[in-house]
N, C-alpha and C. Protein backbone atom coordinates (compact mmCIF):
# COMPACT_ATOMS: atom_id res chain seq x y z
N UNK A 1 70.00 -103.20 29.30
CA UNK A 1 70.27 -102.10 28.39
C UNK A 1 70.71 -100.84 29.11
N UNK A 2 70.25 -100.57 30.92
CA UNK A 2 70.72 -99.89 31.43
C UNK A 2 71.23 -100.18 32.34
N UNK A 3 72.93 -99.44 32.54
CA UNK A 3 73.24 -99.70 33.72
C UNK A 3 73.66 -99.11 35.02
N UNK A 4 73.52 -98.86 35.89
CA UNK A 4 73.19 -97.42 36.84
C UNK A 4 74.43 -97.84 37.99
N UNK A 5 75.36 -96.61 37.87
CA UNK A 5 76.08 -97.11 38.78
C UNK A 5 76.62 -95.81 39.78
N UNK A 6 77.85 -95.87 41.10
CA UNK A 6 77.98 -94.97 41.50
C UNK A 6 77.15 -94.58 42.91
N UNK A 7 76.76 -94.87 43.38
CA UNK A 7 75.73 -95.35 44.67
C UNK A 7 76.82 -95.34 45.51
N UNK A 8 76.57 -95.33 46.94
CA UNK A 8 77.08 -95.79 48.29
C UNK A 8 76.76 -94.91 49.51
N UNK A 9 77.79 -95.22 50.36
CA UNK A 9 77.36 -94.35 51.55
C UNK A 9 78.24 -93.22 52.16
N UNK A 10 77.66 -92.06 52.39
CA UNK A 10 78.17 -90.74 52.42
C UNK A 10 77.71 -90.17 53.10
N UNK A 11 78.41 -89.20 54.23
CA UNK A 11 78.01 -88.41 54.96
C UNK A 11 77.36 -87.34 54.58
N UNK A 12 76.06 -86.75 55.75
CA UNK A 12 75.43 -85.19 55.72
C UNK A 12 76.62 -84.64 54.66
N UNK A 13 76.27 -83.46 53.30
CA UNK A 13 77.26 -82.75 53.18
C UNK A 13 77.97 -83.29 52.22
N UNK A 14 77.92 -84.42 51.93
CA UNK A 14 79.36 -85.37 50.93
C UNK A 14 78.57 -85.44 49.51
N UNK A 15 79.19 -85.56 48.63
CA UNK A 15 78.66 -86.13 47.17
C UNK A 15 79.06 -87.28 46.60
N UNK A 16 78.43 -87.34 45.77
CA UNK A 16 78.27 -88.90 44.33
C UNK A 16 78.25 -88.43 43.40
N UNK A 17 78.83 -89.32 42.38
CA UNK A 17 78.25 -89.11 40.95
C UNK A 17 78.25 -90.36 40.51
N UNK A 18 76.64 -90.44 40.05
CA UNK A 18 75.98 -91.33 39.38
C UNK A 18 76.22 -91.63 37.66
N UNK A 19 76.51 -92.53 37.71
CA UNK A 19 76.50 -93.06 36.16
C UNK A 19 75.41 -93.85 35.35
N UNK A 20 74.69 -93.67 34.33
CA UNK A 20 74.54 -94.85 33.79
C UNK A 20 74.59 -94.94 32.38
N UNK A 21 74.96 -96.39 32.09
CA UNK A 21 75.38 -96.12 30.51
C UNK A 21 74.08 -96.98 30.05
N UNK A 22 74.00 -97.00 28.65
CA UNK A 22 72.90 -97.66 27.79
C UNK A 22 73.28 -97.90 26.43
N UNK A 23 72.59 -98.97 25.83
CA UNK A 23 72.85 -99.46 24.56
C UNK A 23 72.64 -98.22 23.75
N UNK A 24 73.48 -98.15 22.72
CA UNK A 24 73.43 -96.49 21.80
C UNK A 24 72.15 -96.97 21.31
N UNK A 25 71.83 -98.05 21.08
CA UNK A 25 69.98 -97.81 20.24
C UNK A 25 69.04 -97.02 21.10
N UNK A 26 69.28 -97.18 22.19
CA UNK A 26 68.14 -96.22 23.12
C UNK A 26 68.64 -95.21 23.99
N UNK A 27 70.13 -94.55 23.45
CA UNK A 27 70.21 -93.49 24.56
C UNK A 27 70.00 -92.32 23.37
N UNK A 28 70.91 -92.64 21.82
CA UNK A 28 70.95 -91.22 21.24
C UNK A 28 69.92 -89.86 20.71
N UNK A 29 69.02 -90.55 21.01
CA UNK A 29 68.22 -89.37 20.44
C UNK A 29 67.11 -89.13 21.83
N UNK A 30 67.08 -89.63 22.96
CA UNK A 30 65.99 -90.23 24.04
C UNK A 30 65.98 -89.41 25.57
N UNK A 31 65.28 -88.75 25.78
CA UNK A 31 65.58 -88.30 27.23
C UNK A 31 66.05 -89.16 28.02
N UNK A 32 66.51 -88.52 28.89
CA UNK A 32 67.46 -89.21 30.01
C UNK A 32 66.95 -89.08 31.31
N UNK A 33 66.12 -89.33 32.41
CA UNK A 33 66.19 -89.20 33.62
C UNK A 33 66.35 -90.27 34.51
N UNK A 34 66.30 -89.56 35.93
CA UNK A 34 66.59 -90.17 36.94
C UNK A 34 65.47 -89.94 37.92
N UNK A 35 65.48 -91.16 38.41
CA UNK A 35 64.66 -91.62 39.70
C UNK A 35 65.09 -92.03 41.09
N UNK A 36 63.88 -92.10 41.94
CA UNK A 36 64.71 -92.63 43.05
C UNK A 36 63.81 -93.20 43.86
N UNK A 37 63.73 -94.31 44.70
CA UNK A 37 62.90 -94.53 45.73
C UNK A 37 63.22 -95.08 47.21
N UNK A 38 62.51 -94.35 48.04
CA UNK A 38 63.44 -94.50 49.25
C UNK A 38 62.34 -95.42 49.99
N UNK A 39 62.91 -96.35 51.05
CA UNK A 39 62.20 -97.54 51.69
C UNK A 39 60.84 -96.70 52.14
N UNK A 40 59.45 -97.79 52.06
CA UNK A 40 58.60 -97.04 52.40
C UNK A 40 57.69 -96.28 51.59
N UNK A 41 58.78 -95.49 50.45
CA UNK A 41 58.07 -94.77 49.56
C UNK A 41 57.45 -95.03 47.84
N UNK A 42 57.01 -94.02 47.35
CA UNK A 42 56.81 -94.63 45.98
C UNK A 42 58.03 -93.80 45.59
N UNK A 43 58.38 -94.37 44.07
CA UNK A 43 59.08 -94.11 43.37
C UNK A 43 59.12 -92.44 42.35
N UNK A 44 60.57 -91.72 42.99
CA UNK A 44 59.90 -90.28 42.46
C UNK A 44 60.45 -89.80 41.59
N UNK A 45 60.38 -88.96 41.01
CA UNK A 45 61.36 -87.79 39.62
C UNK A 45 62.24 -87.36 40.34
N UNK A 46 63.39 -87.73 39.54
CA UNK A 46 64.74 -86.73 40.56
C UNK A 46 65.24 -85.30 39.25
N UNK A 47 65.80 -85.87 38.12
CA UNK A 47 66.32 -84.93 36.89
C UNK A 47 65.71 -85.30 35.77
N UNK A 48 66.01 -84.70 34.82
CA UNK A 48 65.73 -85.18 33.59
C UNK A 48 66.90 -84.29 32.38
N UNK A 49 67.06 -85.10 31.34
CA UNK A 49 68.04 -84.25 30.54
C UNK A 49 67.64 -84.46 28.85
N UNK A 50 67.43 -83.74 28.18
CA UNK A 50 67.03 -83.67 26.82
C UNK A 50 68.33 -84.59 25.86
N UNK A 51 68.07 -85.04 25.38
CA UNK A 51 68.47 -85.79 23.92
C UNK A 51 70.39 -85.13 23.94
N UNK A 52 70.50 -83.90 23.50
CA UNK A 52 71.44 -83.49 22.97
C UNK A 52 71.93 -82.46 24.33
N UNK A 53 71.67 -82.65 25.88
CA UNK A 53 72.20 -82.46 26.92
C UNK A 53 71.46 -80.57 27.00
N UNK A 54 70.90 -79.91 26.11
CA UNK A 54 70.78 -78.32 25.81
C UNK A 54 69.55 -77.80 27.64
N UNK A 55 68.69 -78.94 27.33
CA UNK A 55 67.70 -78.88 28.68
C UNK A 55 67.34 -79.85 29.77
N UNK A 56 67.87 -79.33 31.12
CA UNK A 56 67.23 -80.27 32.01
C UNK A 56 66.18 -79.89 32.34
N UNK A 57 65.83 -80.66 34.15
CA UNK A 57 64.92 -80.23 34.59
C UNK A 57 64.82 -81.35 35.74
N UNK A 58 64.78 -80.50 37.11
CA UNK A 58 65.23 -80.98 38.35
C UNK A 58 63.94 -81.00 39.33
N UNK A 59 63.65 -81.68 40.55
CA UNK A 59 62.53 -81.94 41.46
C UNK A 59 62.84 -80.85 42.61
N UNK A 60 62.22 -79.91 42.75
CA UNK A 60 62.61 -78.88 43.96
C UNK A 60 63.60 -79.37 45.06
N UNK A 61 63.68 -80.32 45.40
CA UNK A 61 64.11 -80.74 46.63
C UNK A 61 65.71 -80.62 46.80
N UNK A 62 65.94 -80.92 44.68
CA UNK A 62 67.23 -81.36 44.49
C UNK A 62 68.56 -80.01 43.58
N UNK A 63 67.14 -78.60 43.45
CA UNK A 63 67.45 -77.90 42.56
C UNK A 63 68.51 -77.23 43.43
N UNK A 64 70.47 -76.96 42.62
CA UNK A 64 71.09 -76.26 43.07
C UNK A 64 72.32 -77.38 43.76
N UNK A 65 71.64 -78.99 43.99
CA UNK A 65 72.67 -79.76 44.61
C UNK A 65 73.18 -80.71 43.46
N UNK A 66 71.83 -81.29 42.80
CA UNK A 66 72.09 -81.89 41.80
C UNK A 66 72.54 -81.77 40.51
N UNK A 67 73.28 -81.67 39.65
CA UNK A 67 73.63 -81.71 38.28
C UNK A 67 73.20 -82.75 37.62
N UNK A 68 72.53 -82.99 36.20
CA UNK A 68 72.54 -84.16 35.73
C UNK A 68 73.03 -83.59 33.94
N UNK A 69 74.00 -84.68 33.63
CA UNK A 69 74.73 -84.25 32.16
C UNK A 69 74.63 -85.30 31.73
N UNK A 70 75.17 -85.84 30.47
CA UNK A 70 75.34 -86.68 29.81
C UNK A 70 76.03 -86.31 28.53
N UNK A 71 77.14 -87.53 28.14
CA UNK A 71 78.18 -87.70 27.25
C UNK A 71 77.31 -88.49 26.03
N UNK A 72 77.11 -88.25 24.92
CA UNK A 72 76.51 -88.83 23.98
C UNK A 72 77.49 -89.84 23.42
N UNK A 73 78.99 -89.53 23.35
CA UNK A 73 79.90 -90.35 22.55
C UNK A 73 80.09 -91.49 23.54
N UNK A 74 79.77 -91.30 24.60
CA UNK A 74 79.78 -92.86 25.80
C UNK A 74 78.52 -93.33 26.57
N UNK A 75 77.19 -92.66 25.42
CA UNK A 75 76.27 -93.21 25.84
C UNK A 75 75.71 -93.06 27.04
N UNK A 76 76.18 -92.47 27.95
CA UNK A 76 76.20 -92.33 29.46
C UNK A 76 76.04 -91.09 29.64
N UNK A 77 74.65 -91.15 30.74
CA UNK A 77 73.93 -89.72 31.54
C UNK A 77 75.04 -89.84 32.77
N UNK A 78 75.01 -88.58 33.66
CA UNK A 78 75.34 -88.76 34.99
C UNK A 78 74.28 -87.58 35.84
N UNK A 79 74.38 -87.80 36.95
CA UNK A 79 74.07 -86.93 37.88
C UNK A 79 74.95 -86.43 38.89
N UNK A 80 75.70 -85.86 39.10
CA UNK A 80 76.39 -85.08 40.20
C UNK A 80 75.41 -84.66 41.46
N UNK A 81 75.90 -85.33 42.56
CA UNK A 81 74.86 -84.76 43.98
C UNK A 81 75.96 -84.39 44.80
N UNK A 82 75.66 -83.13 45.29
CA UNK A 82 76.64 -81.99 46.25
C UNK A 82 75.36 -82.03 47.45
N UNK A 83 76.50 -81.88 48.37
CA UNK A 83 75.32 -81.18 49.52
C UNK A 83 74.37 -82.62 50.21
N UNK A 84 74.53 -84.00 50.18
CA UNK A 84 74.11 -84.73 50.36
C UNK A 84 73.31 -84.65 51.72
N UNK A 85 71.78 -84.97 51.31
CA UNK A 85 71.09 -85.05 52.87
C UNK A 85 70.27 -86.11 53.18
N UNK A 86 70.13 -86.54 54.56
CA UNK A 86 69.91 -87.91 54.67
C UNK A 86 68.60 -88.03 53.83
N UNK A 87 67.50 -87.08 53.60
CA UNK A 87 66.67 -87.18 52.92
C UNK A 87 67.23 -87.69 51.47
N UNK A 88 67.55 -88.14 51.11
CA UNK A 88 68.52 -88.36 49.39
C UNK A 88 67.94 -90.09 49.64
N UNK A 89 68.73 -90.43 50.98
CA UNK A 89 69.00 -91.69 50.51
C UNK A 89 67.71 -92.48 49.94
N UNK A 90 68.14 -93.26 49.06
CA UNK A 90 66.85 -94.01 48.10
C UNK A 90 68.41 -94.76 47.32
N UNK A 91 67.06 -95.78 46.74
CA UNK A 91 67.16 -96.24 45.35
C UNK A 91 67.64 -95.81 44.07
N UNK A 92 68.56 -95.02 43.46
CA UNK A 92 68.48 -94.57 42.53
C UNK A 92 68.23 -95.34 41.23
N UNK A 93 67.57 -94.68 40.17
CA UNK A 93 67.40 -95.53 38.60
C UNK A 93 67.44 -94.69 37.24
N UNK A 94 68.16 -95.07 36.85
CA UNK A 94 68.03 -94.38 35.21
C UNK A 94 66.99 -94.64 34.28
N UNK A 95 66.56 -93.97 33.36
CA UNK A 95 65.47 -94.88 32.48
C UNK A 95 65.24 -93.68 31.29
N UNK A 96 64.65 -94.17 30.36
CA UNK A 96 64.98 -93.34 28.94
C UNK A 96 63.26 -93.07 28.86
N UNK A 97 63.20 -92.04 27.78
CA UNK A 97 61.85 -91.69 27.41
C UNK A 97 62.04 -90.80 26.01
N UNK A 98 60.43 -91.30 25.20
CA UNK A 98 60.39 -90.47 23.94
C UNK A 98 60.56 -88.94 24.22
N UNK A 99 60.16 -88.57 24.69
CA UNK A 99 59.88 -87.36 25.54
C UNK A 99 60.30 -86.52 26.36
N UNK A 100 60.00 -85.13 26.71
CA UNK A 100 60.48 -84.69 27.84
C UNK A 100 59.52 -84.38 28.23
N UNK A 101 59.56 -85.60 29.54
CA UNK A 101 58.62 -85.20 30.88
C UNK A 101 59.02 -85.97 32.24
N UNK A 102 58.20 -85.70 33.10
CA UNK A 102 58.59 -86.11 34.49
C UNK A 102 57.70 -87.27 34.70
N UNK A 103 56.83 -87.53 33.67
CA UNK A 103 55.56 -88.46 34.29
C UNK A 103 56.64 -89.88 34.02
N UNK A 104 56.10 -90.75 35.18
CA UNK A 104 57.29 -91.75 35.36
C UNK A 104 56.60 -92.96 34.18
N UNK A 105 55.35 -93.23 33.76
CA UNK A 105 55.12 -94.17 32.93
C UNK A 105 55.28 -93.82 31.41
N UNK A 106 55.64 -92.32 31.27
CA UNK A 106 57.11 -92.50 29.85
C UNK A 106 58.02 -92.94 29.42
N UNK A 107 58.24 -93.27 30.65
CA UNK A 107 59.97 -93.71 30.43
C UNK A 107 59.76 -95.31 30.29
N UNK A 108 60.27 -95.32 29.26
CA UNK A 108 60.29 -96.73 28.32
C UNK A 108 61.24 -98.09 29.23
N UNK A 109 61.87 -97.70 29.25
CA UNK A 109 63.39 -98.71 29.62
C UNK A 109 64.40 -97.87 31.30
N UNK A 110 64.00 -99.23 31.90
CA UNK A 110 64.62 -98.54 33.51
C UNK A 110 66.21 -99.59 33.43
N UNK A 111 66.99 -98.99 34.09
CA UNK A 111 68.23 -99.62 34.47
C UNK A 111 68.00 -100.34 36.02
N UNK A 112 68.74 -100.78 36.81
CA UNK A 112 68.68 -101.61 37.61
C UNK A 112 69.50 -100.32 38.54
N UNK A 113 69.25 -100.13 39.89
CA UNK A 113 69.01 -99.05 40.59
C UNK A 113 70.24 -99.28 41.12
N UNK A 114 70.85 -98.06 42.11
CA UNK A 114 72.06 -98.09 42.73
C UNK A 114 71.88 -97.40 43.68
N UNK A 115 72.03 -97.83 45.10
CA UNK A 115 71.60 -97.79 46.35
C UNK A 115 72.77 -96.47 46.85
N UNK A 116 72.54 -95.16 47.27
CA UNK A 116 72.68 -94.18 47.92
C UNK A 116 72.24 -93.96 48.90
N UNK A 117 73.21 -94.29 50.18
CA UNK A 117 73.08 -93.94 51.31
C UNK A 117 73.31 -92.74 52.40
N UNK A 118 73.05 -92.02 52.75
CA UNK A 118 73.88 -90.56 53.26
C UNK A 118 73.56 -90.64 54.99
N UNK A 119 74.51 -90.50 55.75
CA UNK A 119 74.12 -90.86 57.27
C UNK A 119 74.51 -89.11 57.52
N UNK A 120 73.59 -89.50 58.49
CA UNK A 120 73.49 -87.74 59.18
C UNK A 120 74.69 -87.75 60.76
């Protein structure tokens, strides 16, 4: 139902933009965020974006590099990452929630992750 795409490998400094689309039954009315987990680690909050795109809400680390938007008529969130640092690289994942929050066992429905790499 989700599909997360847009991942690869990029230098210190370089950007991505992440896609993921979802079945319209669970994107139109549903928060939108993003995750990420890097080898080693647990799985963390990267953005989050309200229903009708009006409010996000970003993880310190990422505030000022990251953008996250989303197109309602194509079903599809994105995230824009500027400024790429090797700290980034992880796992990325999309996943929907009733709600707006960061706590990761809200989010109802995860997409299948897309690997972001950034070499220093």
């Amino acid at each position: 139902q989700l599909q997360a795409s847009g991942g690869g490998l990029v230098q210190a400094g370089g950007s991505l933009r992440l896609s993921c689309v979802a079945s319209g039954s669970i994107f139109s009315i549903n928060v939108m965020g993003w995750f990420r987990q890097a080898p080693g680690k647990e799985r963390e909050f990267v953005s989050i974006i309200s229903w009708n795109g009006g409010t996000t809400y970003y993880r310190d680390s990422v505030k000022g590099r990251f953008t996250i938007s989303r197109d309602n008529a194509k079903n599809t969130v994105y995230m824009q990452m500027n400024d790429l640092k090797p700290d980034d690289t992880a796992v990325y994942y999309c996943a929907v929630a009733p709600i707006f929050t960061t706590t990761e066992e809200s989010f109802t429905s995860w997409g299948r992750g897309t690997q972001v790499t950034v070499s220093s």
